[in-house]
N, C-alpha and C. Protein backbone atom coordinates (compact mmCIF):
# COMPACT_ATOMS: atom_id res chain seq x y z
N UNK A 1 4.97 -12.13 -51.33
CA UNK A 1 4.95 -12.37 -49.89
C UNK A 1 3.54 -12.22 -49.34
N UNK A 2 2.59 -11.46 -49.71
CA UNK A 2 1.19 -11.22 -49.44
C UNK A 2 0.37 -12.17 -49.57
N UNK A 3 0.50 -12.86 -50.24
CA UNK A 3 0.35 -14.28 -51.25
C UNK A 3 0.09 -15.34 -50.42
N UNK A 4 1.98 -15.22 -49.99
CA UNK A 4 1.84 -16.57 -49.02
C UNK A 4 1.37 -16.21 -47.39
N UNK A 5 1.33 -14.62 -47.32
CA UNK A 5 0.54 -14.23 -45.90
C UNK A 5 -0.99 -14.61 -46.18
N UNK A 6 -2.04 -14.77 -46.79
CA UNK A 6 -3.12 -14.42 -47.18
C UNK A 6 -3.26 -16.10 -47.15
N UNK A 7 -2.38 -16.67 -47.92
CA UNK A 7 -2.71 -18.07 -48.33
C UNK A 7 -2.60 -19.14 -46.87
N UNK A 8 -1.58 -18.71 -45.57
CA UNK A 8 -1.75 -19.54 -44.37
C UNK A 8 -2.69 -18.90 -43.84
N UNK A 9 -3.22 -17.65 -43.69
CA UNK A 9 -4.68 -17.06 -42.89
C UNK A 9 -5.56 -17.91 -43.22
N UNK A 10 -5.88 -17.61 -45.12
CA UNK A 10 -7.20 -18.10 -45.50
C UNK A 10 -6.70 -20.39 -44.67
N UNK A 11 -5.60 -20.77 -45.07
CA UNK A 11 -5.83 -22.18 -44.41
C UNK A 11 -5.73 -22.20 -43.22
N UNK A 12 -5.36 -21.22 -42.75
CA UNK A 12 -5.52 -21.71 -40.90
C UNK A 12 -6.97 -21.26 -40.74
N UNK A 13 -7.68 -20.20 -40.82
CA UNK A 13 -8.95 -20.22 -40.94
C UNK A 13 -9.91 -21.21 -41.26
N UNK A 14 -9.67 -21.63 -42.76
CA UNK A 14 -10.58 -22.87 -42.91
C UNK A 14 -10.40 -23.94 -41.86
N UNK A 15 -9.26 -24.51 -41.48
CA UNK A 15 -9.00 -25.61 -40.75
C UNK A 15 -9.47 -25.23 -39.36
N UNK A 16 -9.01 -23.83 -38.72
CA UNK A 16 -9.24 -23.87 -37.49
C UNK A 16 -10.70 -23.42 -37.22
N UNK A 17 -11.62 -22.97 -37.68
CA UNK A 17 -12.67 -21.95 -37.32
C UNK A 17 -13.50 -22.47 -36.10
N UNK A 18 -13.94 -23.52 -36.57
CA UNK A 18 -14.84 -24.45 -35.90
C UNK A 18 -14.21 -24.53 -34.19
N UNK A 19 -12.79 -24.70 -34.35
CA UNK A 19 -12.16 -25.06 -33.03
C UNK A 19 -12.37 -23.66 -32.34
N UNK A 20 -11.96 -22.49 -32.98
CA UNK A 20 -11.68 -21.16 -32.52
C UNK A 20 -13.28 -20.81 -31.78
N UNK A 21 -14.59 -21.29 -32.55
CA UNK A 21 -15.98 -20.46 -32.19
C UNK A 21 -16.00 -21.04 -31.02
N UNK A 22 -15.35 -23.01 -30.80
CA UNK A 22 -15.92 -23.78 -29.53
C UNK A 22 -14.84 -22.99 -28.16
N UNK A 23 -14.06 -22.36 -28.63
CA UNK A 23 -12.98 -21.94 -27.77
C UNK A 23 -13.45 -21.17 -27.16
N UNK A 24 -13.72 -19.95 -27.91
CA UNK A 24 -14.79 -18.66 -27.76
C UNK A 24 -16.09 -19.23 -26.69
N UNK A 25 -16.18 -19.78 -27.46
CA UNK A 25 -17.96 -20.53 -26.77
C UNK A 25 -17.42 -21.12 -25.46
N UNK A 26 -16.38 -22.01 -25.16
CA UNK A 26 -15.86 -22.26 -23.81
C UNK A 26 -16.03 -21.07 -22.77
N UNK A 27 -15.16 -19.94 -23.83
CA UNK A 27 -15.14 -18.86 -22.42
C UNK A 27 -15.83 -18.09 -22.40
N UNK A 28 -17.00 -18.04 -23.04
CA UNK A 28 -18.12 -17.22 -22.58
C UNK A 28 -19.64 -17.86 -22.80
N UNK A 29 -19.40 -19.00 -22.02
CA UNK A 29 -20.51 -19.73 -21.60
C UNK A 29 -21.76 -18.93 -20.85
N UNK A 30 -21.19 -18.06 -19.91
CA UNK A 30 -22.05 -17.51 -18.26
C UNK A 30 -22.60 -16.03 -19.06
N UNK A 31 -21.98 -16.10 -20.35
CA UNK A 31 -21.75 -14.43 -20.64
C UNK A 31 -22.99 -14.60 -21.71
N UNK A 32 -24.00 -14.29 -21.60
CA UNK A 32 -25.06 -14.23 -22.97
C UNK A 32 -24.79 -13.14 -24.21
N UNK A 33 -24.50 -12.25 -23.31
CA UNK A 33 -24.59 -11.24 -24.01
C UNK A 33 -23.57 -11.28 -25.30
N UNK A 34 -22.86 -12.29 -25.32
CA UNK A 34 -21.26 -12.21 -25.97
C UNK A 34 -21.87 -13.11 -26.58
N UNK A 35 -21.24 -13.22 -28.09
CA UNK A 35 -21.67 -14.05 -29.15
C UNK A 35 -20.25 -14.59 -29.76
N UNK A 36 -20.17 -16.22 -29.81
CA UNK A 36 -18.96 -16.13 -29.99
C UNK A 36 -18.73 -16.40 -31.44
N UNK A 37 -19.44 -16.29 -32.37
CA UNK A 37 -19.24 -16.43 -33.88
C UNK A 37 -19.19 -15.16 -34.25
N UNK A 38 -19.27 -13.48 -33.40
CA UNK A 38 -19.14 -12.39 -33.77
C UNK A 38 -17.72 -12.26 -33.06
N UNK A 39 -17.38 -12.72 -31.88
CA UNK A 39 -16.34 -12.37 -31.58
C UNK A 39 -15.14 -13.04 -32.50
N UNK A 40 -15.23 -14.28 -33.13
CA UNK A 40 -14.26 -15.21 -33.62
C UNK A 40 -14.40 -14.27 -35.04
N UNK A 41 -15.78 -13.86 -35.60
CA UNK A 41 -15.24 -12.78 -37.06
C UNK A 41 -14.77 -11.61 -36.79
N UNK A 42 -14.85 -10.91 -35.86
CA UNK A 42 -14.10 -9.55 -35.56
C UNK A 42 -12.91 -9.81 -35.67
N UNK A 43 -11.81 -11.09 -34.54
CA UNK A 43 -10.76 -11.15 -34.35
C UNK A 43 -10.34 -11.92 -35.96
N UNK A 44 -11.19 -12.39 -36.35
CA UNK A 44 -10.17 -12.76 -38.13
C UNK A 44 -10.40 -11.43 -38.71
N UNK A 45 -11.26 -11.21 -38.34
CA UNK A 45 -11.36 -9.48 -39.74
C UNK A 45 -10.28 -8.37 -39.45
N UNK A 46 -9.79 -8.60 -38.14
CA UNK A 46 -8.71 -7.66 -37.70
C UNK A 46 -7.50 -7.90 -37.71
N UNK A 47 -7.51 -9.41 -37.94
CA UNK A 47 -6.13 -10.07 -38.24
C UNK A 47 -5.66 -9.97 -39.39
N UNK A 48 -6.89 -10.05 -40.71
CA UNK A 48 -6.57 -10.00 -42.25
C UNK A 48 -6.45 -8.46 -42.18
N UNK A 49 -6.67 -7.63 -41.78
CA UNK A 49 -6.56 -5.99 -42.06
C UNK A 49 -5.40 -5.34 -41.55
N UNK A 50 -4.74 -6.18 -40.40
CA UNK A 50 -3.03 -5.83 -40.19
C UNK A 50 -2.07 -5.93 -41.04
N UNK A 51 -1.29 -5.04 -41.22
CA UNK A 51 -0.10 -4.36 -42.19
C UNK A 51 0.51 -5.86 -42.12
N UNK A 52 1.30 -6.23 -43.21
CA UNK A 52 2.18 -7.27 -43.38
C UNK A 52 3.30 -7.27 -42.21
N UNK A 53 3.97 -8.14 -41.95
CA UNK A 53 4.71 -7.71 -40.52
C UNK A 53 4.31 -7.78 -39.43
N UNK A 54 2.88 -7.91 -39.02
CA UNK A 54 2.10 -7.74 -37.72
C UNK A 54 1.92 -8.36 -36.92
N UNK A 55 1.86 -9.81 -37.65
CA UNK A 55 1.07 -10.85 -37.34
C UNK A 55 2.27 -12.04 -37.07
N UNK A 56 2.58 -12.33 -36.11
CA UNK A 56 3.66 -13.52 -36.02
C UNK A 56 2.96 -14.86 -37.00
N UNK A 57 3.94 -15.23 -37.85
CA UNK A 57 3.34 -16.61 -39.12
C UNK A 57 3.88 -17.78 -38.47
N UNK A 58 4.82 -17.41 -37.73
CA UNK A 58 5.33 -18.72 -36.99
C UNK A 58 4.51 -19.37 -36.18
N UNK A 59 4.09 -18.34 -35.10
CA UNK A 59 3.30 -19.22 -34.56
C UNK A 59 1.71 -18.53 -34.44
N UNK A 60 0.61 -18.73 -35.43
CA UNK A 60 -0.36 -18.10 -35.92
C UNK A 60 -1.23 -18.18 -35.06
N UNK A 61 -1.17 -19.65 -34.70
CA UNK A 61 -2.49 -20.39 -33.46
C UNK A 61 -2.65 -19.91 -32.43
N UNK A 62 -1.24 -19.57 -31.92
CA UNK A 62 -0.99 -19.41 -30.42
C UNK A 62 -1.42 -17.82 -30.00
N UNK A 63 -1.34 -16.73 -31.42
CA UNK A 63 -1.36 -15.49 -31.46
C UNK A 63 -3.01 -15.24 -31.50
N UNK A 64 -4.01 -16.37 -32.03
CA UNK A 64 -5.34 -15.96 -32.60
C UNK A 64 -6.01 -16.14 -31.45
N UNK A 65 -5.17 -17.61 -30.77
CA UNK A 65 -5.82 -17.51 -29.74
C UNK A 65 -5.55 -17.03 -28.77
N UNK A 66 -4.45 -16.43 -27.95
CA UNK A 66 -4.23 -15.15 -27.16
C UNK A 66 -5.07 -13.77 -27.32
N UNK A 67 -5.48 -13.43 -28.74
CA UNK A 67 -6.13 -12.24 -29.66
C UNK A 67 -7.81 -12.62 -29.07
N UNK A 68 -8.47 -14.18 -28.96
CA UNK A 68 -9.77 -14.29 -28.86
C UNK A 68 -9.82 -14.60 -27.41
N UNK A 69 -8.90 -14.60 -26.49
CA UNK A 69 -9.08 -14.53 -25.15
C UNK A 69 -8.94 -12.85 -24.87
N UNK A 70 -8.27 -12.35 -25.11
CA UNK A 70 -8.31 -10.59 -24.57
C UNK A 70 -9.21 -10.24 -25.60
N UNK A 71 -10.07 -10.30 -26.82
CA UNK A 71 -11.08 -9.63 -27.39
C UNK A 71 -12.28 -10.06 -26.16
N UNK A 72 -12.47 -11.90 -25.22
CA UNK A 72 -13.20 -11.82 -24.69
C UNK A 72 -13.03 -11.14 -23.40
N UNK A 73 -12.25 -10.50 -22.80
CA UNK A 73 -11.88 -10.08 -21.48
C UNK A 73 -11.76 -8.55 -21.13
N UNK A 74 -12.17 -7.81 -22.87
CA UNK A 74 -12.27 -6.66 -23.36
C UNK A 74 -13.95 -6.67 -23.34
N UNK A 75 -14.65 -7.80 -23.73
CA UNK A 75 -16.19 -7.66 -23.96
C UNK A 75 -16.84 -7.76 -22.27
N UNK A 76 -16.26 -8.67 -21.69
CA UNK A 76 -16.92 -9.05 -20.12
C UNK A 76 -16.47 -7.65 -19.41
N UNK A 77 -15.09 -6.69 -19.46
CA UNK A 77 -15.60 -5.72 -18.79
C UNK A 77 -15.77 -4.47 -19.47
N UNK A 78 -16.18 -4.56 -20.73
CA UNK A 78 -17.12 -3.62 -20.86
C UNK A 78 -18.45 -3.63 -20.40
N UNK A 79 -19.03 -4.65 -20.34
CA UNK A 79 -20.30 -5.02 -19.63
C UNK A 79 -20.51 -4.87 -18.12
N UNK A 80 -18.84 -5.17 -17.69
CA UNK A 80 -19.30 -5.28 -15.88
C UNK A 80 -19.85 -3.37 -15.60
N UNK A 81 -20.81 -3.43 -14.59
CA UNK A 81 -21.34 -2.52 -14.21
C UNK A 81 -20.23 -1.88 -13.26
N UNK A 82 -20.40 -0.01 -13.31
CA UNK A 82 -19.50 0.37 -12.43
C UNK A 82 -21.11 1.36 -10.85
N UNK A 83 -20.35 0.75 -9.84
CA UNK A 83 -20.86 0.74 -8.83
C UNK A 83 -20.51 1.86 -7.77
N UNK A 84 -21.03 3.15 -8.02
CA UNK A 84 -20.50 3.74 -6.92
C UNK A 84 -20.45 3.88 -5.80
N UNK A 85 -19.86 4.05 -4.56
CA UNK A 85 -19.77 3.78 -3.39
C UNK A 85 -20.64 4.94 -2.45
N UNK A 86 -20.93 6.20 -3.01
CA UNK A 86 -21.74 7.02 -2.70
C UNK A 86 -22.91 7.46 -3.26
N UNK A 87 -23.53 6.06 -4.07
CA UNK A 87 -24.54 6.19 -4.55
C UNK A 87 -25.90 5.85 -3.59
N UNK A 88 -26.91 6.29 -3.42
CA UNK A 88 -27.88 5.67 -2.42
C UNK A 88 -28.82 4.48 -3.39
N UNK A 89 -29.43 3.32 -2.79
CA UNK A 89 -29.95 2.56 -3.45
C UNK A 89 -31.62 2.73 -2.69
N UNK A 90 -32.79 2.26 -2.99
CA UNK A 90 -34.10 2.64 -3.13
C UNK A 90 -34.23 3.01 -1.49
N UNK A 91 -33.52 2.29 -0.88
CA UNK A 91 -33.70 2.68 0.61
C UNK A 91 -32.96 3.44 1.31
N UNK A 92 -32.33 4.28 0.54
CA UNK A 92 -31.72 5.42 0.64
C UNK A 92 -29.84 5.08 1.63
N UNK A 93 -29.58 3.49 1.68
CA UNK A 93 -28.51 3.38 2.15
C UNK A 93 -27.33 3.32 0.61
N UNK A 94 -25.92 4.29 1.66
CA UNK A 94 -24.95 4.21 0.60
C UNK A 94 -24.09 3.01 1.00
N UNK A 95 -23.33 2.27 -0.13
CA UNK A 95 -22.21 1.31 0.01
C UNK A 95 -21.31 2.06 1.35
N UNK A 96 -20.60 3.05 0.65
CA UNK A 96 -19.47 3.45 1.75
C UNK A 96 -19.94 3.68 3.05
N UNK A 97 -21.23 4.14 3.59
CA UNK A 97 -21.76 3.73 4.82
C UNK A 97 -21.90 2.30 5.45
N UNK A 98 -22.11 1.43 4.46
CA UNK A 98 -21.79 -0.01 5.05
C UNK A 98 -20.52 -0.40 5.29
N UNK A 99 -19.58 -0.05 4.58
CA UNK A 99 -18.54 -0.39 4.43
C UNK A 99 -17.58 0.43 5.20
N UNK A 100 -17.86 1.46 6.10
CA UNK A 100 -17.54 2.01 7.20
C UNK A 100 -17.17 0.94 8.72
N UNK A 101 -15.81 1.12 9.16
CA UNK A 101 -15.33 0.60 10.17
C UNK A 101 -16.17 1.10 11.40
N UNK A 102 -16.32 0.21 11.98
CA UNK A 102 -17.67 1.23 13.33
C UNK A 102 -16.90 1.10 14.43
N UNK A 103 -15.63 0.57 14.89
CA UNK A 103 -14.88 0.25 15.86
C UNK A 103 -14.60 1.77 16.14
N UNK A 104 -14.21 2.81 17.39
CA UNK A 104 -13.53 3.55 17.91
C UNK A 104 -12.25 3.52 17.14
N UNK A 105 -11.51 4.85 16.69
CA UNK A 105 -10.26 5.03 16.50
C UNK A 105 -9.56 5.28 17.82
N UNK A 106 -8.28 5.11 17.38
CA UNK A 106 -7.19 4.80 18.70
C UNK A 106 -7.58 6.40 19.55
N UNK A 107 -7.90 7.52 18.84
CA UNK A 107 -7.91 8.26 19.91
C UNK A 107 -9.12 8.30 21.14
N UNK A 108 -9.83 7.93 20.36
CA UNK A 108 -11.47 7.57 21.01
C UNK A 108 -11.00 6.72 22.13
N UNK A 109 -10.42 5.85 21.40
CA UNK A 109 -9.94 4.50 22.88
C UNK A 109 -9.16 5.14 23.79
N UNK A 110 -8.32 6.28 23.65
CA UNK A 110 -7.44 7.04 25.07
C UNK A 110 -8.27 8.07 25.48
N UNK A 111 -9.33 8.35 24.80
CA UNK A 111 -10.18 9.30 25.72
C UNK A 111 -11.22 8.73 26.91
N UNK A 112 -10.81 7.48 26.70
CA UNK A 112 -11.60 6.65 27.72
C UNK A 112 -11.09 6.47 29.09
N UNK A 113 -11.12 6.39 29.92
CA UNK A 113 -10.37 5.86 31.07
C UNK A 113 -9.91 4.64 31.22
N UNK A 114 -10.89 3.73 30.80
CA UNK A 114 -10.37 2.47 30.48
C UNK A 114 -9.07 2.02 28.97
N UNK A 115 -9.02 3.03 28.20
CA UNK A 115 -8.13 3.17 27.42
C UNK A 115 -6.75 3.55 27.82
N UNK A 116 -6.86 4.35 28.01
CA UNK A 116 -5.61 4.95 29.19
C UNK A 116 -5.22 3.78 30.08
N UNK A 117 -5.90 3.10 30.36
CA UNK A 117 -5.39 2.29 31.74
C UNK A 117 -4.82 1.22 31.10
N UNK A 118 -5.50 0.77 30.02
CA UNK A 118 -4.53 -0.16 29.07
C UNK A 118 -3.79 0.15 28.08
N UNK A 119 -3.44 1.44 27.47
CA UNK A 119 -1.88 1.96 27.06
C UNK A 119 -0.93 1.76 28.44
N UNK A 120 -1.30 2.33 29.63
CA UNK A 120 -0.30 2.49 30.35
C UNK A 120 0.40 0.60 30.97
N UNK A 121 -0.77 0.05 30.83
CA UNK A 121 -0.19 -1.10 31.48
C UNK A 121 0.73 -1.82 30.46
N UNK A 122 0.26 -1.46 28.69
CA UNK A 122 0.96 -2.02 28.12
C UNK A 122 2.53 -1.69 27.66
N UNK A 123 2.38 0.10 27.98
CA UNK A 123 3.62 0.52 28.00
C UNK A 123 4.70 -0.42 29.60
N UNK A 124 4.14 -0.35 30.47
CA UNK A 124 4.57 -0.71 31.39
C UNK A 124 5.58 -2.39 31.27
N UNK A 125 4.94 -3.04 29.92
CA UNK A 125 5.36 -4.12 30.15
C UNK A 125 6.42 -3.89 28.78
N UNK A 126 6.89 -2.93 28.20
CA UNK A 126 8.29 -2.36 27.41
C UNK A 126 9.22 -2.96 28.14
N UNK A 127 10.39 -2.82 27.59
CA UNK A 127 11.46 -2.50 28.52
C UNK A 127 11.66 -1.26 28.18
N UNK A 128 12.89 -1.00 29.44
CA UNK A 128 12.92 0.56 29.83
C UNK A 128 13.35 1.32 28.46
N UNK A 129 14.22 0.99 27.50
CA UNK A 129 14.72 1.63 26.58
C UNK A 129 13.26 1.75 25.47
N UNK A 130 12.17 0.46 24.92
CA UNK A 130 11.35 0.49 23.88
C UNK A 130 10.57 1.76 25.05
N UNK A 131 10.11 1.69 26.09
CA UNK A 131 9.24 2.87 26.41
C UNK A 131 9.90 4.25 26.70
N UNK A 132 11.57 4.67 26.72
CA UNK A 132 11.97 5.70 26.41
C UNK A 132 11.53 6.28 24.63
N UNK A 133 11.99 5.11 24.65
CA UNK A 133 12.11 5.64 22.73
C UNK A 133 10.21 5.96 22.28
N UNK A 134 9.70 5.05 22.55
CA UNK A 134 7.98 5.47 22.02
C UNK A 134 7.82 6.69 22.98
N UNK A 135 8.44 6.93 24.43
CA UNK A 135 7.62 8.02 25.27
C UNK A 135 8.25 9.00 24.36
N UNK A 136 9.40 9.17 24.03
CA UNK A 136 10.23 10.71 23.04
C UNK A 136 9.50 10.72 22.33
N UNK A 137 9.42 9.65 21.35
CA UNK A 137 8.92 10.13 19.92
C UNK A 137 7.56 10.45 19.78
N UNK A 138 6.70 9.50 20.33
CA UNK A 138 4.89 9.79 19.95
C UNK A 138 4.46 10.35 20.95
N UNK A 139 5.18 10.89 22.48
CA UNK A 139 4.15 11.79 23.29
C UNK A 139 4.91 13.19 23.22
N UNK A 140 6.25 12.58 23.13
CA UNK A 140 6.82 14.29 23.03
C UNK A 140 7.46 15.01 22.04
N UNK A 141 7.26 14.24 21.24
CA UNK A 141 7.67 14.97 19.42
C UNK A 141 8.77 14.71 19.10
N UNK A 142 9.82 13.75 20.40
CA UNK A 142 10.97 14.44 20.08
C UNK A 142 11.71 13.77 18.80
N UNK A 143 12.63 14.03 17.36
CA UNK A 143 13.11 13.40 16.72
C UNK A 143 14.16 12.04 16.68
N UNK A 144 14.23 11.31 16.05
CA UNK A 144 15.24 10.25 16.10
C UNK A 144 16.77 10.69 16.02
N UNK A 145 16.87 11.52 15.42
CA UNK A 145 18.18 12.14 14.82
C UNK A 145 18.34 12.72 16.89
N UNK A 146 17.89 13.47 17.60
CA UNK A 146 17.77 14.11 18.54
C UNK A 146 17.81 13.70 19.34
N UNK A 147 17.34 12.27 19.72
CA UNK A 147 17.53 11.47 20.80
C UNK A 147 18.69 10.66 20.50
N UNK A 148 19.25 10.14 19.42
CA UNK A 148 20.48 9.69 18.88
C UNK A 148 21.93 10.60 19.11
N UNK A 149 21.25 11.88 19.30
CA UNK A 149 22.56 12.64 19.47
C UNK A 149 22.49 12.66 21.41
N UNK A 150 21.66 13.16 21.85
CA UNK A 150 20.94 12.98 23.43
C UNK A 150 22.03 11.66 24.13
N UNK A 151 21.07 10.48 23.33
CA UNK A 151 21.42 9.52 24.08
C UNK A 151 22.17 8.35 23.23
N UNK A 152 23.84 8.58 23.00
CA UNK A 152 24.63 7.98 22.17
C UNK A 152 24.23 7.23 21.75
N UNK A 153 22.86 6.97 20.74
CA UNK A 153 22.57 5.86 20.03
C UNK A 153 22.53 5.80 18.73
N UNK A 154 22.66 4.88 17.55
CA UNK A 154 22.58 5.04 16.59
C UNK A 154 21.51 5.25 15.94
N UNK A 155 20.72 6.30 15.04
CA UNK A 155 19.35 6.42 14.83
C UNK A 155 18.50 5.13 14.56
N UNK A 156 19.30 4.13 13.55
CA UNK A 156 18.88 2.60 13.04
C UNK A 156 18.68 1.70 14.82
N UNK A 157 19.03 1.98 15.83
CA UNK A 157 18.92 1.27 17.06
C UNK A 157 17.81 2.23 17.29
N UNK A 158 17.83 2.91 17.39
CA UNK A 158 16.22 3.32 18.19
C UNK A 158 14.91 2.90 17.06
N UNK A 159 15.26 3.00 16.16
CA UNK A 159 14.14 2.38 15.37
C UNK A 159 14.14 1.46 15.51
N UNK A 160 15.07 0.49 15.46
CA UNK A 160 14.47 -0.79 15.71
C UNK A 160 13.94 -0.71 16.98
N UNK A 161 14.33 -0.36 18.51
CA UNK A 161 13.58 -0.32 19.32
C UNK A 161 12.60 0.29 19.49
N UNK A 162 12.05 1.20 18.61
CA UNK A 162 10.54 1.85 18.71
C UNK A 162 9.75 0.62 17.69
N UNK A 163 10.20 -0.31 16.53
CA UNK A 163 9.29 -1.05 15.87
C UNK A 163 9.15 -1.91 16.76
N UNK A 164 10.43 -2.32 17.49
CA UNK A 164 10.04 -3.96 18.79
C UNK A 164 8.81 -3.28 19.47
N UNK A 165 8.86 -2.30 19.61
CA UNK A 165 8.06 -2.06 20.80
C UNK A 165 6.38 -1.52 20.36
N UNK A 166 6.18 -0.96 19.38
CA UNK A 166 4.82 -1.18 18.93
C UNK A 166 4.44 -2.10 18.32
N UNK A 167 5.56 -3.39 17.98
CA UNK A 167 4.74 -4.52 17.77
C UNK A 167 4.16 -5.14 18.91
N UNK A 168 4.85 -5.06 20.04
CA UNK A 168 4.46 -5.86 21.48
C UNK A 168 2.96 -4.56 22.10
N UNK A 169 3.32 -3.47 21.86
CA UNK A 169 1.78 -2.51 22.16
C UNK A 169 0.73 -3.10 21.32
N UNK A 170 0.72 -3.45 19.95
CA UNK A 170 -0.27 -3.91 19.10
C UNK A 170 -0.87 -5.01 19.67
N UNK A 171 0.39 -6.23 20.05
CA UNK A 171 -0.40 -7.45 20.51
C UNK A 171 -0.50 -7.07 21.51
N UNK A 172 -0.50 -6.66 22.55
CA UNK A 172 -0.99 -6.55 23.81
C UNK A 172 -2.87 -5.52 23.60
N UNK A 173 -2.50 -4.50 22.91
CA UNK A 173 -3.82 -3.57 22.84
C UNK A 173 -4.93 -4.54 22.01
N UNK A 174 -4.88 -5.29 21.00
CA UNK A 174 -4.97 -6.36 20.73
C UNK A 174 -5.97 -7.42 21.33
N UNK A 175 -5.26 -7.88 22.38
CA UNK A 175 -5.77 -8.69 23.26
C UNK A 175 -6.74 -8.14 24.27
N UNK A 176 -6.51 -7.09 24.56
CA UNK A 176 -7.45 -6.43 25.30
C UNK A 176 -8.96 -6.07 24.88
């Protein structure tokens, strides 16, 4: 059985090689550093050194070349550089400082007066139940389970009326 394992390697090898290096060579055109007549002998030298059993014989082609696309996709990121985000570069700026949101967070925006004046107008345009349910829950702590018992509602109905209603705060704060 070794025999006839050894004997379709060594002929699919001879027959295919040439196709396998241009394959190789297809996908790592951009890549210098990658050599594709070292990558195409690694992946046969590792194929002839697998235990009998290893290697699907049925379909050999389809396996060598699946084997010489992830040997190349194993070589490109070993190479890609890792970039840290709190590293400083010659001018002493870090990535994650660029990459910092510079907009005001929502509380910044209600410490404003003009913030305030547009939560309130946008609450204003709720209906009465979406601005009960957001006034309980996010100004006065109060729970869903708690206002459900409070005010005969089912907990799944006030949620949905607290999501209607900070989707219509979003687009409205939004627009502003």
């Amino acid at each position: 059985m070794k025999d006839s394992k050894d004997s379709r390697l060594r002929s699919f090898i001879e027959a295919e090689r040439q196709r396998l290096v241009g394959y190789v060579r297809s996908l790592v055109s951009e890549t210098a550093d990658l050599d594709a007549e070292d990558i195409v002998q690694d992946v046969l030298a590792r194929l002839i050194e697998r235990p009998e059993g290893m290697i699907p014989l049925d379909n050999l082609a389809a396996y060598v070349y699946r084997s010489l696309r992830n040997r190349v996709i194993d070589g490109v990121r070993a190479r890609r550089p890792n970039v840290s985000i709190d590293a400083e570069d010659d001018d002493g700026l870090r990535l994650v400082d660029l990459l910092r949101d510079r907009r005001p967070d929502a509380l910044e925006v209600l410490q404003t007066e003009e913030g305030r004046r547009e939560l309130f107008e946008a609450l204003a345009q709720l209906s009465e139940i979406e601005r009960r349910v957001v006034i309980a829950h996010e100004f006065e702590g109060t729970g869903f389970k708690a206002m459900s018992a409070a005010w005969n509602m089912p907990v799944n109905t006030l949620l949905s009326h607290k999501s209607r209603a900070i989707r219509k705060l979003r687009k409205h704060l939004d627009r502003s």
